[in-house]
Protein backbone atom coordinates (compact mmCIF):
# COMPACT_ATOMS: atom_id res chain seq x y z
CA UNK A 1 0.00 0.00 0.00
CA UNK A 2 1.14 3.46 -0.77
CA UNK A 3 2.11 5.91 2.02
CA UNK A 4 0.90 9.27 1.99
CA UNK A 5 1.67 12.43 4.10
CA UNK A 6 -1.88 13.32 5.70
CA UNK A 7 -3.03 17.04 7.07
CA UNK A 8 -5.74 16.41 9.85
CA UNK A 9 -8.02 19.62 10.18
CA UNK A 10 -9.61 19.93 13.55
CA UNK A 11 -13.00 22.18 13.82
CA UNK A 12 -14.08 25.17 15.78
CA UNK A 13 -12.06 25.87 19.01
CA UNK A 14 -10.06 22.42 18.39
CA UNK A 15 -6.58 20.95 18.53
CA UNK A 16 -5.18 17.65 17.29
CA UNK A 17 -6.88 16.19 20.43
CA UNK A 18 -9.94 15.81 18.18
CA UNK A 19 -7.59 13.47 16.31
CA UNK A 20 -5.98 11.71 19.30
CA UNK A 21 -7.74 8.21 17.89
CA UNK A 22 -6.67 8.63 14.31
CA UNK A 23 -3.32 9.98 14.55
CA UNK A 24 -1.39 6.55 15.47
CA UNK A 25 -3.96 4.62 13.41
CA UNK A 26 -2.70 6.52 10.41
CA UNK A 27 0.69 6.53 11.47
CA UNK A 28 0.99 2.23 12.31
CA UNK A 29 -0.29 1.95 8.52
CA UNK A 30 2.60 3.84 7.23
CA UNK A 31 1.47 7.48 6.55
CA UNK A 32 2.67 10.33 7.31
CA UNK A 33 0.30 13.19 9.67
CA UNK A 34 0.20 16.67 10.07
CA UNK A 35 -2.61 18.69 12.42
CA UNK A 36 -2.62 21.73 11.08
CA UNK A 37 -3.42 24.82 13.17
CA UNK A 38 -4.38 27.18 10.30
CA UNK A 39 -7.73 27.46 11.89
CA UNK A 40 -5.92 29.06 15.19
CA UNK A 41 -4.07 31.83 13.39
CA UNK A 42 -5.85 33.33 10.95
CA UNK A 43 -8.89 35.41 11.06
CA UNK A 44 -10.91 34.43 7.75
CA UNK A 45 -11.68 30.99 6.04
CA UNK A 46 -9.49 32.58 3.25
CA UNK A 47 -6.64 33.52 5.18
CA UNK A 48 -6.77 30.08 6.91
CA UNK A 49 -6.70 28.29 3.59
CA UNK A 50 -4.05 30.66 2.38
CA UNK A 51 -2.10 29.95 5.35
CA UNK A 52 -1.95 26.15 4.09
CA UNK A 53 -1.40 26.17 1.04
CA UNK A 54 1.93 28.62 1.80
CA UNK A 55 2.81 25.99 4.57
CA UNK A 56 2.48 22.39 2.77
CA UNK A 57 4.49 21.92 -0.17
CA UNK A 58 2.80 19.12 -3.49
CA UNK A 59 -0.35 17.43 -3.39
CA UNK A 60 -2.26 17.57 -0.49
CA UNK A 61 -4.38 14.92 0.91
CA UNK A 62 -6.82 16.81 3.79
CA UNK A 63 -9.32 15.16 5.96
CA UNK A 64 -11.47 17.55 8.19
CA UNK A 65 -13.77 17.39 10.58
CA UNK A 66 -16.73 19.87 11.13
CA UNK A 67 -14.72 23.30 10.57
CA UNK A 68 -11.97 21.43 9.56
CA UNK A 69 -13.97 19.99 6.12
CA UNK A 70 -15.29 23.83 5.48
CA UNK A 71 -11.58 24.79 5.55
CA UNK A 72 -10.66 22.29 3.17
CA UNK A 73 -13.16 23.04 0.83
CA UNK A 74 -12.08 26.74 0.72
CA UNK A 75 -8.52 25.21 0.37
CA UNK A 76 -10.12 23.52 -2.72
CA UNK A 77 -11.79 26.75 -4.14
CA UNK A 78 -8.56 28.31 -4.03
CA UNK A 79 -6.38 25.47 -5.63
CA UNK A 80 -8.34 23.09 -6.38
CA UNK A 81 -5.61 21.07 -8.80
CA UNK A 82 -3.80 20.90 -4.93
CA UNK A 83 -6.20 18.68 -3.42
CA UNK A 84 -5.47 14.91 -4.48
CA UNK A 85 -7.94 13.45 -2.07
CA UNK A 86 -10.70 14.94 0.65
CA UNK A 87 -12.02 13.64 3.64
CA UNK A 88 -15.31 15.68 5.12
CA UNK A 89 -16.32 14.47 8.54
CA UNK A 90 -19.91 15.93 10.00
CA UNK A 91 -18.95 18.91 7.81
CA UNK A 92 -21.16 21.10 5.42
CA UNK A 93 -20.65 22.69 2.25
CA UNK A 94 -23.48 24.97 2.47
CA UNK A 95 -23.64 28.67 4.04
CA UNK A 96 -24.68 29.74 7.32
CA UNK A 97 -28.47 30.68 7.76
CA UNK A 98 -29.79 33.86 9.14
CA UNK A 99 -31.01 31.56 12.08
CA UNK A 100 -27.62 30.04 12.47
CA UNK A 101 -25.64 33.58 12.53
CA UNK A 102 -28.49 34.80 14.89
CA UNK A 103 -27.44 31.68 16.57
CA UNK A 104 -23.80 32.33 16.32
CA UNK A 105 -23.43 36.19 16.79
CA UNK A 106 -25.25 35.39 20.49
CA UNK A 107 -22.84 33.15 21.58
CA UNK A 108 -20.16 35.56 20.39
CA UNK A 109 -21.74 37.80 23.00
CA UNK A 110 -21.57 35.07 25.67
CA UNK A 111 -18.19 34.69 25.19
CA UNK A 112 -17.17 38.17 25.13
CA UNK A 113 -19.09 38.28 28.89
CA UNK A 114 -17.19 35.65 29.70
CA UNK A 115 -19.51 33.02 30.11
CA UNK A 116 -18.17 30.42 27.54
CA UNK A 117 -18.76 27.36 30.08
CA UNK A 118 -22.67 28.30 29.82
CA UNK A 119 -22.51 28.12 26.00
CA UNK A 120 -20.57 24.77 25.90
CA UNK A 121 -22.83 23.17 27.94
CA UNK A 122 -25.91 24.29 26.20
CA UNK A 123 -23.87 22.70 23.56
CA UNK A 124 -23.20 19.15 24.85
CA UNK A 125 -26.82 18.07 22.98
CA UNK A 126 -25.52 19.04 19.82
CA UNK A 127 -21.68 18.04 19.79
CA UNK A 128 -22.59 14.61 21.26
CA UNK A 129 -25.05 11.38 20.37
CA UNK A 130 -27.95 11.00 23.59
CA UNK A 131 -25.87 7.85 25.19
CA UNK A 132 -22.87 9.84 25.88
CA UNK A 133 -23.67 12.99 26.85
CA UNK A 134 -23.17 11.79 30.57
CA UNK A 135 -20.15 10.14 29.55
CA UNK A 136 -17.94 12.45 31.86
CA UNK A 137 -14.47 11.41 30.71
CA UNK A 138 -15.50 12.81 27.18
CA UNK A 139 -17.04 16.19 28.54
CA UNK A 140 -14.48 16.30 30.25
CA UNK A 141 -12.20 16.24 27.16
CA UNK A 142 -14.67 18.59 25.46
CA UNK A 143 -14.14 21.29 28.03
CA UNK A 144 -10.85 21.36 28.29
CA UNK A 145 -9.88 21.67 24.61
CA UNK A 146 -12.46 23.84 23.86
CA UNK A 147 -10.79 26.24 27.17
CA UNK A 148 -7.36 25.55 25.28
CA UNK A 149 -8.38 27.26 22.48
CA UNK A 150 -10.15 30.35 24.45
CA UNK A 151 -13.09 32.76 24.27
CA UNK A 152 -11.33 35.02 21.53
CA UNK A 153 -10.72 31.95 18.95
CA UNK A 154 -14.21 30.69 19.40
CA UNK A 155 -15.39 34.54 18.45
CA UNK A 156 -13.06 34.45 15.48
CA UNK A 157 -13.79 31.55 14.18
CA UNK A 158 -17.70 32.20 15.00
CA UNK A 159 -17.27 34.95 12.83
CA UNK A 160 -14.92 33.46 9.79
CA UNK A 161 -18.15 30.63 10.01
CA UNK A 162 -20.65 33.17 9.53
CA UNK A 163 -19.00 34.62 6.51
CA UNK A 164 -18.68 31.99 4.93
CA UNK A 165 -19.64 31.33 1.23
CA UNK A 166 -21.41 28.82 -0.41
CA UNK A 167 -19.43 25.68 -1.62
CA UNK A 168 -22.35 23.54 -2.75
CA UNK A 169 -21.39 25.02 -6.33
CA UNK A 170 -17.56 23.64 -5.94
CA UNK A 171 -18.77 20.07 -5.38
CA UNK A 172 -19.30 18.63 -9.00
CA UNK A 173 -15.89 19.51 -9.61
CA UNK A 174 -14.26 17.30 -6.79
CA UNK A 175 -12.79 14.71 -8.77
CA UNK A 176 -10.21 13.46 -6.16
CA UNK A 177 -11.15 10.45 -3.78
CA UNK A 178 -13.93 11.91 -1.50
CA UNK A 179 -14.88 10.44 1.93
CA UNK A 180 -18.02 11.59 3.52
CA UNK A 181 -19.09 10.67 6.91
CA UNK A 182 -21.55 11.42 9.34
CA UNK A 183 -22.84 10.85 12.41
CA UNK A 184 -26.51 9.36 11.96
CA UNK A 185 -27.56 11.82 15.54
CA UNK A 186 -25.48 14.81 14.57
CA UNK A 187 -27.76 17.63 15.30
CA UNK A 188 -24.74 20.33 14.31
CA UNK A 189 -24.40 18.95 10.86
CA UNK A 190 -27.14 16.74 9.99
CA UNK A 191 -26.83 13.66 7.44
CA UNK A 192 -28.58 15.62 5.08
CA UNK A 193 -25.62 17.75 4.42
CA UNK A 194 -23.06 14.75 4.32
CA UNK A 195 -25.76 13.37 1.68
CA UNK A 196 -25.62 16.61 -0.54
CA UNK A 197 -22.15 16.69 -0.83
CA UNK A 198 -22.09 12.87 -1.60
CA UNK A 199 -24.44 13.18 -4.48
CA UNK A 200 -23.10 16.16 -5.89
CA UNK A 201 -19.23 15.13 -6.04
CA UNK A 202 -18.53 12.45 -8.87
CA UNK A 203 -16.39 10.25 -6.85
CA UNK A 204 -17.67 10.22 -3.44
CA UNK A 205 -17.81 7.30 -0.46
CA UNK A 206 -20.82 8.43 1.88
CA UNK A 207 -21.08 6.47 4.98
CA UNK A 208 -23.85 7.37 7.73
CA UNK A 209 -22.20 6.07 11.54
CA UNK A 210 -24.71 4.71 13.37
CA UNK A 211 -24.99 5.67 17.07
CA UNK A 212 -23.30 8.28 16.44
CA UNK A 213 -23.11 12.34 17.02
CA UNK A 214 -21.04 15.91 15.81
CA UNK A 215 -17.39 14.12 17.39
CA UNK A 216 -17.15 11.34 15.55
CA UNK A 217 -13.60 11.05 15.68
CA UNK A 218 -14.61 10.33 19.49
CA UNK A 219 -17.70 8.98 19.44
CA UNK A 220 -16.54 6.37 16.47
CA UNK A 221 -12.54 6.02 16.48
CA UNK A 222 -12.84 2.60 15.28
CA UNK A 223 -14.86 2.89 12.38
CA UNK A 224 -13.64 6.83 11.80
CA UNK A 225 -10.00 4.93 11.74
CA UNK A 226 -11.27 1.86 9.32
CA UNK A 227 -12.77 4.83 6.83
CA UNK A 228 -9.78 6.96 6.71
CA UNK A 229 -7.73 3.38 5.94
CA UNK A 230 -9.71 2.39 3.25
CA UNK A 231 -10.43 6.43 1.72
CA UNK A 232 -6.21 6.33 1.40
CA UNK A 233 -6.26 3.23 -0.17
CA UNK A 234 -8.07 4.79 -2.92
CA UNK A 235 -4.51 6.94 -3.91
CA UNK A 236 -1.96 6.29 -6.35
């Protein structure tokens, strides 16, 4: 099997802990990984992409998760003869809503009061499936990256979310290897947008995780791991 040099993109207000289950996986198999922190430094989806592309030399082979697949696509929009193969994990390719950015520009406010804990746990529904959100070991987790990262990244990227454009149109034009996953409970990203992007990109592998939430790469490291294996595979 060919080895390949692998950039992990971690979403909003997330480090390569997000990726603590994948990262050896990929590694025991041979490949080469990267976490990039793109999303940390720079204020705009553009700037983050930019930041990238300046950063990682050849063909790049990105898998993201939430954030992390909406910063890969704009990587895509920007040079999209780059990208050699994509992996979008409970991501989106479609613009925020006016109920979303209603949605988002609140929080913003919570966190510039200083009340991020009150946000994240008004949050724990959404990030993870109903059978774990009492698992305290991964709330645990949660919290602390999430307090890594700190209130003025989550209002950056909050914002560099909101302003997003729409990739939907960008999608018939991925010709690389696409993965598409999902959690079949994620209430962030719903299946429905995994399914979009699936049926709109010419080459892509949608799979659905049962019992399953937004953290996949938590929730699912097994599977998540088996997925990536197989999506590399796919490579020359």
């Amino acid at each position: 099997m060919a080895h390949h040099r692998v950039i992990l993109l971690p979403g909003l207000a997330s480090d390569a802990a997000l990726w603590r289950g994948q990262i050896a996986a990929l590694q025991q198999a041979g490949h080469t990984v990267c976490v990039s922190d793109v999303h940390a430094r720079a204020e705009t989806l553009s700037g983050m992409a930019l930041a990238l592309l300046a950063e990682h030399e050849g063909p790049l082979v990105l898998a993201g998760t939430s954030m992390g697949g909406i910063v890969a696509l704009e990587v895509f929009r920007q040079v999209p003869q780059r990208v050699a193969a994509l992996a979008l994990l409970g991501s989106s390719a479609r613009p925020d809503t006016p109920q979303t950015i209603r949605l988002r520009s609140d929080a913003i406010m919570l966190f510039e009061q200083g009340r991020t804990d009150e946000v994240l746990r008004a949050n724990i529904p959404f990030a993870f499936h109903p059978a774990r959100q009492n698992d305290e070991a991964l709330l645990q987790g949660y919290f602390e990256m999430i307090a890594r990262a700190g209130a003025a990244q989550l209002v950056r990227q909050n914002r560099a979310l909101m302003a997003r454009p729409d990739s939907r149109p960008l999608l018939p034009r991925l010709r690389c290897p696409l993965l598409v996953a999902c959690g079949d409970a994620d209430a962030l990203t719903p299946p429905e947008c995994s399914r979009e992007i699936a049926a709109a990109a010419p080459h892509a592998r949608l799979e659905i995780l049962p019992d399953c939430g937004h953290l996949l790469t938590w929730e699912q490291p097994a599977r998540v791991n088996a997925l990536l294996l197989e999506w590399l595979t796919a490579l020359v």
